[in-house]
PDB file of N, CA and C in Angstrom:
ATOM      1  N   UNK A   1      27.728 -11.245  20.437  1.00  0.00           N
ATOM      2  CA  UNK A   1      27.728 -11.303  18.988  1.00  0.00           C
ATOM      3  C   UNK A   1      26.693 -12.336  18.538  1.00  0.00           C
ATOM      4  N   UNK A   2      25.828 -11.810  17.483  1.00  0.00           N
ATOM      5  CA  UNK A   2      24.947 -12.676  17.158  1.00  0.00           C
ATOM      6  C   UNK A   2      25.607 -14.231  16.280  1.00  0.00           C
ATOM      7  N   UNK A   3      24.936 -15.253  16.589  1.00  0.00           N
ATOM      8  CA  UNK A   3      25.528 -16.473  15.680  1.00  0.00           C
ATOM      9  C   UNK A   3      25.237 -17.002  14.521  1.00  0.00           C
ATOM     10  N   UNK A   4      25.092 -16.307  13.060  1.00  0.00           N
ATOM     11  CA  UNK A   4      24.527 -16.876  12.288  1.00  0.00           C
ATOM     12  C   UNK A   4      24.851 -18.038  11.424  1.00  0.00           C
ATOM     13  N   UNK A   5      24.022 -18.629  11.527  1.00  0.00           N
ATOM     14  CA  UNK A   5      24.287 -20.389  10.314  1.00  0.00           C
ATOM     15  C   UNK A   5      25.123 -19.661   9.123  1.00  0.00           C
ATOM     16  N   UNK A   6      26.390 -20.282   8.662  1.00  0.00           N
ATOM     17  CA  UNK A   6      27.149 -19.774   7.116  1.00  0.00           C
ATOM     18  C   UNK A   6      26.119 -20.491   6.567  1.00  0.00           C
ATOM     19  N   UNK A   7      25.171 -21.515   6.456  1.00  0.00           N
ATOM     20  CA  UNK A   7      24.859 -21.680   5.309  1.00  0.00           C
ATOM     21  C   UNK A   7      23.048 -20.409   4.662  1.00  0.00           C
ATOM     22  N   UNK A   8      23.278 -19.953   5.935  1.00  0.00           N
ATOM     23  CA  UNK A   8      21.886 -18.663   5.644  1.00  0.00           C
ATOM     24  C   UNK A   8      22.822 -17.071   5.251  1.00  0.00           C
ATOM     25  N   UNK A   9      24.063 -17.463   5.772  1.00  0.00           N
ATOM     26  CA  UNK A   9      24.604 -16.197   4.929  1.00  0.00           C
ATOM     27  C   UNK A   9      25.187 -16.580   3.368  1.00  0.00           C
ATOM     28  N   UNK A  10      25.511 -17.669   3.406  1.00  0.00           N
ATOM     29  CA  UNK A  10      25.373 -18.114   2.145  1.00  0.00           C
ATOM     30  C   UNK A  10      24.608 -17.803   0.889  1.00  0.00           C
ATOM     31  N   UNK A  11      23.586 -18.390   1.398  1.00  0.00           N
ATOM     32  CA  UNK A  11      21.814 -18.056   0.666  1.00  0.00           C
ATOM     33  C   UNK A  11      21.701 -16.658   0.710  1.00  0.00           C
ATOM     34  N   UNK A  12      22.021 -15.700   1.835  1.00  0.00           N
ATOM     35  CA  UNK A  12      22.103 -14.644   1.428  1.00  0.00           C
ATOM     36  C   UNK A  12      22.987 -13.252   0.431  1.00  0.00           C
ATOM     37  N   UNK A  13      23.803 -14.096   0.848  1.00  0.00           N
ATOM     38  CA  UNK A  13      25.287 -13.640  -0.417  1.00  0.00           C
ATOM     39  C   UNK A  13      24.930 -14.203  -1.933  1.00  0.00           C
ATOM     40  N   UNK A  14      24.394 -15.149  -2.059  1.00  0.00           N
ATOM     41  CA  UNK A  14      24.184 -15.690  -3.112  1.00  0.00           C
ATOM     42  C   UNK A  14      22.370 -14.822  -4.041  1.00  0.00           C
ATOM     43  N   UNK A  15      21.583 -14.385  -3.109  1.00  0.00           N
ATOM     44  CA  UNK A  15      20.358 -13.846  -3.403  1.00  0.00           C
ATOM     45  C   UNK A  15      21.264 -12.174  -3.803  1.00  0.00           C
ATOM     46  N   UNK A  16      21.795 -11.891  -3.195  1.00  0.00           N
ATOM     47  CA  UNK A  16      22.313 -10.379  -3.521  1.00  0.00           C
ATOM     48  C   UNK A  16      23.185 -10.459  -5.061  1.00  0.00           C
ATOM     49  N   UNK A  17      23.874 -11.620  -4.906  1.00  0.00           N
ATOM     50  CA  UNK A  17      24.384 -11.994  -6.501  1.00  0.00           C
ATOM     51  C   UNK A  17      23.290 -11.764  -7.613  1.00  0.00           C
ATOM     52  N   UNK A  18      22.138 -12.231  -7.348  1.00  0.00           N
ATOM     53  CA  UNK A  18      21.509 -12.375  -7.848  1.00  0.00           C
ATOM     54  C   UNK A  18      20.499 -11.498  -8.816  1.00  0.00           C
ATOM     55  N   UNK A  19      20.096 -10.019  -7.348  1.00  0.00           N
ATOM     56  CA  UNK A  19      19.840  -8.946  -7.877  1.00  0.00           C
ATOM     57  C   UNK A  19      20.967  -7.734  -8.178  1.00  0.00           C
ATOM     58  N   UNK A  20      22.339  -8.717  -8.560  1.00  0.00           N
ATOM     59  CA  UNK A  20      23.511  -7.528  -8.628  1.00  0.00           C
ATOM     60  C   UNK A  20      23.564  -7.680 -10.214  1.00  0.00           C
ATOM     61  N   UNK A  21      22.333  -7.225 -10.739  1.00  0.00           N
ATOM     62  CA  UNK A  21      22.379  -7.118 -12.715  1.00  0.00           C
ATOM     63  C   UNK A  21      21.453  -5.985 -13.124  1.00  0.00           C
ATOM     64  N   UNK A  22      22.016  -5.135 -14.048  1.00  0.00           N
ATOM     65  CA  UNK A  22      21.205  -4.116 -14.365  1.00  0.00           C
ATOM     66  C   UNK A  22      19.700  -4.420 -15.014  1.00  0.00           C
ATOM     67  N   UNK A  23      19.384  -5.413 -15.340  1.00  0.00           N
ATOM     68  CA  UNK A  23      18.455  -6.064 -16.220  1.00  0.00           C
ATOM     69  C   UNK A  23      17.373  -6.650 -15.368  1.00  0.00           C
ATOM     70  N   UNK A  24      18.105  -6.931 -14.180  1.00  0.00           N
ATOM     71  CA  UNK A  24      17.397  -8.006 -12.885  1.00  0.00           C
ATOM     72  C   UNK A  24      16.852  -6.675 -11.887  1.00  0.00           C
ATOM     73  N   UNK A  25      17.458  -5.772 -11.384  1.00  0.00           N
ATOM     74  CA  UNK A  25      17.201  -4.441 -10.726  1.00  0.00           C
ATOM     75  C   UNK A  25      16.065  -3.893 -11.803  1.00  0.00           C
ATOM     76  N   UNK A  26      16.282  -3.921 -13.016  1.00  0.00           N
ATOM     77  CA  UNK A  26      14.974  -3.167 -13.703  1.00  0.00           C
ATOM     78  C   UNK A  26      13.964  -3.509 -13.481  1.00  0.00           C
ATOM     79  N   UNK A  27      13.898  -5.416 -13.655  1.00  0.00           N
ATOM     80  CA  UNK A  27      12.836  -6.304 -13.648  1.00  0.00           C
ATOM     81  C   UNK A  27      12.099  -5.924 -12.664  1.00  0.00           C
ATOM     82  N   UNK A  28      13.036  -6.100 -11.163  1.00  0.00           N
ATOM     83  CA  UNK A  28      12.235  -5.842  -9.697  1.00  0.00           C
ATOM     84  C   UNK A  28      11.919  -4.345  -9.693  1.00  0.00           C
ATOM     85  N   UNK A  29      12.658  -3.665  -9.917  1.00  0.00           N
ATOM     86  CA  UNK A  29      11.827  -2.458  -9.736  1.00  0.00           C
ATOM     87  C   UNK A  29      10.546  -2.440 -10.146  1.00  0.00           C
ATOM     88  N   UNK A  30      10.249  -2.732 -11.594  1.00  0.00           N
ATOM     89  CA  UNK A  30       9.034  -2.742 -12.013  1.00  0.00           C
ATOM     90  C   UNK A  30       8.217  -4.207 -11.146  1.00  0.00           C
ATOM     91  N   UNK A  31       8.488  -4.769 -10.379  1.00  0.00           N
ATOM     92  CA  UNK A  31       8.083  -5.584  -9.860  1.00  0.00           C
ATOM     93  C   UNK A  31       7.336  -5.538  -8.380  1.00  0.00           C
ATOM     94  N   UNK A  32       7.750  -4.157  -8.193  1.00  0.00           N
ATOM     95  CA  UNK A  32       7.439  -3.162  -6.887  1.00  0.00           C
ATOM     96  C   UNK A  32       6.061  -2.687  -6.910  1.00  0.00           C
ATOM     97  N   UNK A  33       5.785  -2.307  -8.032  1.00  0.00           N
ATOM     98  CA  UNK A  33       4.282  -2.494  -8.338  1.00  0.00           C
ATOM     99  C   UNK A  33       3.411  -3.439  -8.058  1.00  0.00           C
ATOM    100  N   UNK A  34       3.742  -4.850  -7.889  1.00  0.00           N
ATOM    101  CA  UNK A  34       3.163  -5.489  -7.998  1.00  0.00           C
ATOM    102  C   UNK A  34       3.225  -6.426  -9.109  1.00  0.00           C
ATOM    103  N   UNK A  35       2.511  -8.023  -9.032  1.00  0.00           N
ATOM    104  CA  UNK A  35       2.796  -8.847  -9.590  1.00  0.00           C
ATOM    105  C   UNK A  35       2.575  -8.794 -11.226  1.00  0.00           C
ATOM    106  N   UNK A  36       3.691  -9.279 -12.279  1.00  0.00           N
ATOM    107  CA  UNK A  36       3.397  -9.037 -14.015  1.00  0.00           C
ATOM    108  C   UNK A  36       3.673  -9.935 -14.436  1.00  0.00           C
ATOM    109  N   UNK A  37       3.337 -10.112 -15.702  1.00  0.00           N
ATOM    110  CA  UNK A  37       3.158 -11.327 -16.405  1.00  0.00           C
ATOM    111  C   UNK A  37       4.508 -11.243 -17.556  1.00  0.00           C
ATOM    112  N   UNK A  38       5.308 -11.795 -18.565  1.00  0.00           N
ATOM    113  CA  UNK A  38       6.117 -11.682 -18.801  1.00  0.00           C
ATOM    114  C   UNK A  38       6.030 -10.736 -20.415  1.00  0.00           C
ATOM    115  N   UNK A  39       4.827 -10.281 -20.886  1.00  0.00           N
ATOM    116  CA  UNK A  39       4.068  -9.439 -21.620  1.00  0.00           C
ATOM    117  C   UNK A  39       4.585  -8.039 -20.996  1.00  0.00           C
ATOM    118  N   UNK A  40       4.166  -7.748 -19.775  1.00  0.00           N
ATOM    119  CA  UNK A  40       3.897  -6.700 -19.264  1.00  0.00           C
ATOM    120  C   UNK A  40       5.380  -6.329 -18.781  1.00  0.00           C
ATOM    121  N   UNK A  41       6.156  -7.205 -18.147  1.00  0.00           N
ATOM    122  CA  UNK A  41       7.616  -6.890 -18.210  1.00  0.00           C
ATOM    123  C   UNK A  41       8.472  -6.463 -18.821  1.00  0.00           C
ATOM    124  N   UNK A  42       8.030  -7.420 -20.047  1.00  0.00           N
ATOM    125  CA  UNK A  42       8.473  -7.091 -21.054  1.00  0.00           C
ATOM    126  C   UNK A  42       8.392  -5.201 -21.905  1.00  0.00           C
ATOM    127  N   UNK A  43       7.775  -5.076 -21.868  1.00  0.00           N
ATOM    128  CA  UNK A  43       6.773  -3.944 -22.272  1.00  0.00           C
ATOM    129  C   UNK A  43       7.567  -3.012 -21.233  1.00  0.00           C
ATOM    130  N   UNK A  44       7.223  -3.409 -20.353  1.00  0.00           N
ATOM    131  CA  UNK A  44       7.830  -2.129 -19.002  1.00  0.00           C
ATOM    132  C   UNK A  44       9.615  -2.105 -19.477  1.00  0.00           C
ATOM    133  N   UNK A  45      10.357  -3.386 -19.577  1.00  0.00           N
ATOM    134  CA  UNK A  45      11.790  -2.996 -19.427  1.00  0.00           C
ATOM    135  C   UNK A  45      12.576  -3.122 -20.977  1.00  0.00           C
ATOM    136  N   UNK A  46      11.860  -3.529 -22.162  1.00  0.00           N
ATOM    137  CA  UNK A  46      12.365  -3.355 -23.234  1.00  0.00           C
ATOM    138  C   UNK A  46      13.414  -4.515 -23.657  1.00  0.00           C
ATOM    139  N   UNK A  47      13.603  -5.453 -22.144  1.00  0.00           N
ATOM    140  CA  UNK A  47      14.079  -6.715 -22.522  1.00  0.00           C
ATOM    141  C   UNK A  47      13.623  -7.757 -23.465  1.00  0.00           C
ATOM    142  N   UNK A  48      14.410  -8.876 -24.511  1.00  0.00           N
ATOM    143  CA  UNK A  48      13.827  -9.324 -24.873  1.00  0.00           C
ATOM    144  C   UNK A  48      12.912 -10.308 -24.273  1.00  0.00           C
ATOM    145  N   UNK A  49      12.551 -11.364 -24.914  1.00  0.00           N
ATOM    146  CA  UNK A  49      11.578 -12.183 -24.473  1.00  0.00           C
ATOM    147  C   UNK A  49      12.352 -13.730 -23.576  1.00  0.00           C
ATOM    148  N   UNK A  50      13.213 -14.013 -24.820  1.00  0.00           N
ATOM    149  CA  UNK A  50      13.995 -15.272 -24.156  1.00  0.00           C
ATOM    150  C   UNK A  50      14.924 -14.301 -23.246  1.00  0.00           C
ATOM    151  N   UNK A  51      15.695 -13.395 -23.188  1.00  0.00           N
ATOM    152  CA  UNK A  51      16.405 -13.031 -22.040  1.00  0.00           C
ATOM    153  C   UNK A  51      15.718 -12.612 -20.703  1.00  0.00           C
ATOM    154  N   UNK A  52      14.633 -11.960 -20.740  1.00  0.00           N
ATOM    155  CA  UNK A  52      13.605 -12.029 -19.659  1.00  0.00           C
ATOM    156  C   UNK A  52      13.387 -13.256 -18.641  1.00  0.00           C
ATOM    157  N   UNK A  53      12.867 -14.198 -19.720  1.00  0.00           N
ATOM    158  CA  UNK A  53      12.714 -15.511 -19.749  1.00  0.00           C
ATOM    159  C   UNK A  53      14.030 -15.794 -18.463  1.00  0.00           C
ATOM    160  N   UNK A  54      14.805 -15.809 -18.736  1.00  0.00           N
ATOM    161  CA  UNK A  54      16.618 -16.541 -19.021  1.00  0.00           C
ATOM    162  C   UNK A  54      16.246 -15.598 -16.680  1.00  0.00           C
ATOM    163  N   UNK A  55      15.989 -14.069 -16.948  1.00  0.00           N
ATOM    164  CA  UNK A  55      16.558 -13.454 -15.852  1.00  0.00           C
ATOM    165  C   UNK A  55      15.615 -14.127 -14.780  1.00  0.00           C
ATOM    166  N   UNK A  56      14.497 -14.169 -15.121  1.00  0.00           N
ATOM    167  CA  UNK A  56      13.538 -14.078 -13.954  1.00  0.00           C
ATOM    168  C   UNK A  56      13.267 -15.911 -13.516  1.00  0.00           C
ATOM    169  N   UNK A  57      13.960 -16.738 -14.610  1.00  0.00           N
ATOM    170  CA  UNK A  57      14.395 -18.170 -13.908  1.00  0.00           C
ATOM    171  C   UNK A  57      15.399 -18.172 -13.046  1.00  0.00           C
ATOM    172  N   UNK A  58      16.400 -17.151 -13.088  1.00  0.00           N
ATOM    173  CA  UNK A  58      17.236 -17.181 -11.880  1.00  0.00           C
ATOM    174  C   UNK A  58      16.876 -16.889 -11.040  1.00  0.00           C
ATOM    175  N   UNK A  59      16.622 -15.815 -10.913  1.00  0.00           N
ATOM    176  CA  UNK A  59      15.751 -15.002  -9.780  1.00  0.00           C
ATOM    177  C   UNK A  59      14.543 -15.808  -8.571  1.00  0.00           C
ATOM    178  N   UNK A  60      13.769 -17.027  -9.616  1.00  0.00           N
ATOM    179  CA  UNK A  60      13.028 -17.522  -8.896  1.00  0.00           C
ATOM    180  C   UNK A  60      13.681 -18.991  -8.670  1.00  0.00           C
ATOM    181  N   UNK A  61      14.625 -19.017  -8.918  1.00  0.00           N
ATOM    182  CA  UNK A  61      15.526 -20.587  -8.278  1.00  0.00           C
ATOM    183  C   UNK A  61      16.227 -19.931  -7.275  1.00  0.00           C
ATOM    184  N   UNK A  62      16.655 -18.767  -7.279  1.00  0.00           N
ATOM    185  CA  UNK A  62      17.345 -17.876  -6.075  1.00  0.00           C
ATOM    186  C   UNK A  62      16.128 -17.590  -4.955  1.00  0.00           C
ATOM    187  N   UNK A  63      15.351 -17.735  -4.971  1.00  0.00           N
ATOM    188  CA  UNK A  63      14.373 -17.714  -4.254  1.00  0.00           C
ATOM    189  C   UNK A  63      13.939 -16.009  -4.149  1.00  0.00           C
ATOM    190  N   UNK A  64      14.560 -15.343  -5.034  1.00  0.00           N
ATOM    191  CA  UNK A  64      13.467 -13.952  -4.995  1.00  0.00           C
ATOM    192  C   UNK A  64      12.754 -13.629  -5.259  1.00  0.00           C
ATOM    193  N   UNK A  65      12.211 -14.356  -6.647  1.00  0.00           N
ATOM    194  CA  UNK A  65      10.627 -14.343  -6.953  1.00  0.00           C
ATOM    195  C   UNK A  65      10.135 -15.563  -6.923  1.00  0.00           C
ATOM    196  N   UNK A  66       8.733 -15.065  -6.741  1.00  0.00           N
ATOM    197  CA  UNK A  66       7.411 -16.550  -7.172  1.00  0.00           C
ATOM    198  C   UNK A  66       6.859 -16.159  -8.718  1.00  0.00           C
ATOM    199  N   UNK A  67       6.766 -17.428  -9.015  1.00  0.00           N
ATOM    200  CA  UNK A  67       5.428 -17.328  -9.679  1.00  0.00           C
ATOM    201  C   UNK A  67       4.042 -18.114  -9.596  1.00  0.00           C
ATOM    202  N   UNK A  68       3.411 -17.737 -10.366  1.00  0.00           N
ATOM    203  CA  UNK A  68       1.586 -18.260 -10.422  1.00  0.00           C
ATOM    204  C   UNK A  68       1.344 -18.328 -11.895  1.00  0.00           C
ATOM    205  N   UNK A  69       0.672 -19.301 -11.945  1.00  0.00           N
ATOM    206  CA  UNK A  69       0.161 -19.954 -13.121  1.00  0.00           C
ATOM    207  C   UNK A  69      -1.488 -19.101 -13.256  1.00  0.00           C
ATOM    208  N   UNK A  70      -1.868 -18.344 -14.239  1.00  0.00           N
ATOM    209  CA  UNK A  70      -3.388 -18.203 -14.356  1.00  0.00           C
ATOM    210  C   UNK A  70      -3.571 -18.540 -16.059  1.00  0.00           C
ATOM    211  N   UNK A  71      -3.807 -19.438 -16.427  1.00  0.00           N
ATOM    212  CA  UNK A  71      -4.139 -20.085 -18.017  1.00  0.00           C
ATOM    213  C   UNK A  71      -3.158 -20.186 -18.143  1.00  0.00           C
ATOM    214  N   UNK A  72      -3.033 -19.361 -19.380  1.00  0.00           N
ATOM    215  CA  UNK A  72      -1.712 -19.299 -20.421  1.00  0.00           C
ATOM    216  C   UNK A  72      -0.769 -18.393 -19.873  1.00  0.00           C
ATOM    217  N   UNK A  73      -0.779 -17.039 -18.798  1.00  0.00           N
ATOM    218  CA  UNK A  73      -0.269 -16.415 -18.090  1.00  0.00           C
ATOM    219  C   UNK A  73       0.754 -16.826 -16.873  1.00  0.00           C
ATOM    220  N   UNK A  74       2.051 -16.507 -16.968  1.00  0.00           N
ATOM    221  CA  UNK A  74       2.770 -16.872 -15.432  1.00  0.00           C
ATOM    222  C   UNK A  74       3.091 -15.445 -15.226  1.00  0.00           C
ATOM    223  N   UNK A  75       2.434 -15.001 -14.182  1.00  0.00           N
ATOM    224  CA  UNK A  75       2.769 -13.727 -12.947  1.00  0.00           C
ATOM    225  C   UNK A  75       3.601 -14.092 -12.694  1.00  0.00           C
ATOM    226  N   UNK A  76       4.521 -12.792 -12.287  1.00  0.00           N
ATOM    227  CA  UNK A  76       5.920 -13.167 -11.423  1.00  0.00           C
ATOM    228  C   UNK A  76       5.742 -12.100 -10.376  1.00  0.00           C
ATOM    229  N   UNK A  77       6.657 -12.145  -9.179  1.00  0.00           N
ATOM    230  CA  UNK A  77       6.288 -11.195  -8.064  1.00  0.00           C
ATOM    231  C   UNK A  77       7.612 -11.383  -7.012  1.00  0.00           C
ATOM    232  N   UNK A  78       7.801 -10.427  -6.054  1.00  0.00           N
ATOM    233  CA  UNK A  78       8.876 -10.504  -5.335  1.00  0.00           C
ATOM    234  C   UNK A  78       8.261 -11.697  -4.223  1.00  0.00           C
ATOM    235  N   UNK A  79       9.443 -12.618  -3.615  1.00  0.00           N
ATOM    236  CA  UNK A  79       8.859 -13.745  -2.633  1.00  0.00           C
ATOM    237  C   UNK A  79       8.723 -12.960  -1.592  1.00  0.00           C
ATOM    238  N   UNK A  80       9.111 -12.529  -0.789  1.00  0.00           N
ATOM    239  CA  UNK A  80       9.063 -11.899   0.525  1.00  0.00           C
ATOM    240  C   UNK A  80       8.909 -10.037   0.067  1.00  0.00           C
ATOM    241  N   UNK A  81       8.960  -9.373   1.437  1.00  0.00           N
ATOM    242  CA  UNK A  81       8.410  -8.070   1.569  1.00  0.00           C
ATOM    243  C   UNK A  81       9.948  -7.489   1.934  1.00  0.00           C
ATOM    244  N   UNK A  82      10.542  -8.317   2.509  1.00  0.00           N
ATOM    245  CA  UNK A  82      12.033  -7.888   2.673  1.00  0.00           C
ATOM    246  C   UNK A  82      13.184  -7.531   1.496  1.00  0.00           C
ATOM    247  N   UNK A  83      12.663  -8.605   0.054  1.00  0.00           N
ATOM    248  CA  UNK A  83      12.996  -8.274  -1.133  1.00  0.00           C
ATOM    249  C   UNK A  83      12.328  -6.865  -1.709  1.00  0.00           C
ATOM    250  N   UNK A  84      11.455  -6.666  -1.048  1.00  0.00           N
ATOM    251  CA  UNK A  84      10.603  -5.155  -1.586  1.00  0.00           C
ATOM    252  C   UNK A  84      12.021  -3.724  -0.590  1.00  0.00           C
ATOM    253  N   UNK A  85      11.991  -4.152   0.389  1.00  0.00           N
ATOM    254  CA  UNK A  85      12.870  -3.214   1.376  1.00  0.00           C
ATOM    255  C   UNK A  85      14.181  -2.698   0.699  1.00  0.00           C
ATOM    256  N   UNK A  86      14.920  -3.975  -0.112  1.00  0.00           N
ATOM    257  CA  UNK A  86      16.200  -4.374   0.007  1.00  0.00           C
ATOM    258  C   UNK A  86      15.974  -2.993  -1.636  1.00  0.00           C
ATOM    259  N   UNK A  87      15.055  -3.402  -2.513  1.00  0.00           N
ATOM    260  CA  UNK A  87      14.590  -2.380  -3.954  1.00  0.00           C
ATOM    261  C   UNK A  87      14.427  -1.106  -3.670  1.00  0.00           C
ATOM    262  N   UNK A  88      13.999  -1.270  -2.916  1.00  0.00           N
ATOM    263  CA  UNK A  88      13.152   0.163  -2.069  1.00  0.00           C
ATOM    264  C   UNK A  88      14.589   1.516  -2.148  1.00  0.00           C
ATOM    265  N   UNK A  89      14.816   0.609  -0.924  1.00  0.00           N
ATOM    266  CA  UNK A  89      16.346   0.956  -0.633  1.00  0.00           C
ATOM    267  C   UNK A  89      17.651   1.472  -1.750  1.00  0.00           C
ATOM    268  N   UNK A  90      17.441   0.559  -2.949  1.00  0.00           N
ATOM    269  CA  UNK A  90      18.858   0.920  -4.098  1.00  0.00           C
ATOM    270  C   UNK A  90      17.714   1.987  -4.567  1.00  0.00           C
ATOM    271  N   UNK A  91      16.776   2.004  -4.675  1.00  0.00           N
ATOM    272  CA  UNK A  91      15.834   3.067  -5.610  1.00  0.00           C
ATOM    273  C   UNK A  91      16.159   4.145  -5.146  1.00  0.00           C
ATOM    274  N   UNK A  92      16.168   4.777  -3.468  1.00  0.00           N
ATOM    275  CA  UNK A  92      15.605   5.824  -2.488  1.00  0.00           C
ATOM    276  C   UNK A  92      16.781   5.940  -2.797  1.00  0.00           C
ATOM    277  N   UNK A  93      18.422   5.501  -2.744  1.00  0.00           N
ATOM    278  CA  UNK A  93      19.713   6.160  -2.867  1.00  0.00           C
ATOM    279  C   UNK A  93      20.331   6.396  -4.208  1.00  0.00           C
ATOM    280  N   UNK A  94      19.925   5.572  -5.322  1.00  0.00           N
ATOM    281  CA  UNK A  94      20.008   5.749  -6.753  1.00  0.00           C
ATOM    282  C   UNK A  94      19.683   6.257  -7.426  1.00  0.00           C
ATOM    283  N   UNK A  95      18.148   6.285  -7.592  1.00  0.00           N
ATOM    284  CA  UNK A  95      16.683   7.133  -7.977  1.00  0.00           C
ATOM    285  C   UNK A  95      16.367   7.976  -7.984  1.00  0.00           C
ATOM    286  N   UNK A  96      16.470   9.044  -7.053  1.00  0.00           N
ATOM    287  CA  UNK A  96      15.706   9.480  -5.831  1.00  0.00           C
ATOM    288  C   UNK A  96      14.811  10.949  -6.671  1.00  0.00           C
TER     289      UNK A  96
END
């Protein structure tokens, strides 16, 4: 039996909390594309601005997204490729 640290299943129970919101699943989906700015998110999911705001600060203290600073612009983007798998995945059985 494999031995994993509780405190990495932790972090991981807690990241799945995280994308368990209809608002937060929209975000990343459209996030599958590739990296957007909070204009373009916006635009894509019809969320407002401060609630956008509000989702994608969790998301990146949960460690599922990054962002990047370019001027006045903050890109947001999935942190890892495994967060792309995990989207992929609710899309291919939800979506389809």
């Amino acid at each position: 039996m494999m031995n994993i640290e509780p405190d990495k299943i932790s972090a991981a129970a807690e990241a799945l909390k995280g994308i368990a919101n209809e608002r937060r699943l929209h975000i990343l989906c459209v996030l599958l594309e590739g990296k957007k700015n909070v204009t373009a998110l916006q635009a894509a999911t019809g969320i407002s601005q401060s609630n956008l705001s509000q989702h994608l600060a969790k998301m990146r203290v949960l460690g599922i997204l990054t962002s990047e600073r370019d001027g006045k612009q903050v890109y947001y983007a999935l942190s890892h490729p495994a967060f792309k798998k995990i989207i992929m995945a609710l899309k291919e059985i939800y979506c389809p």
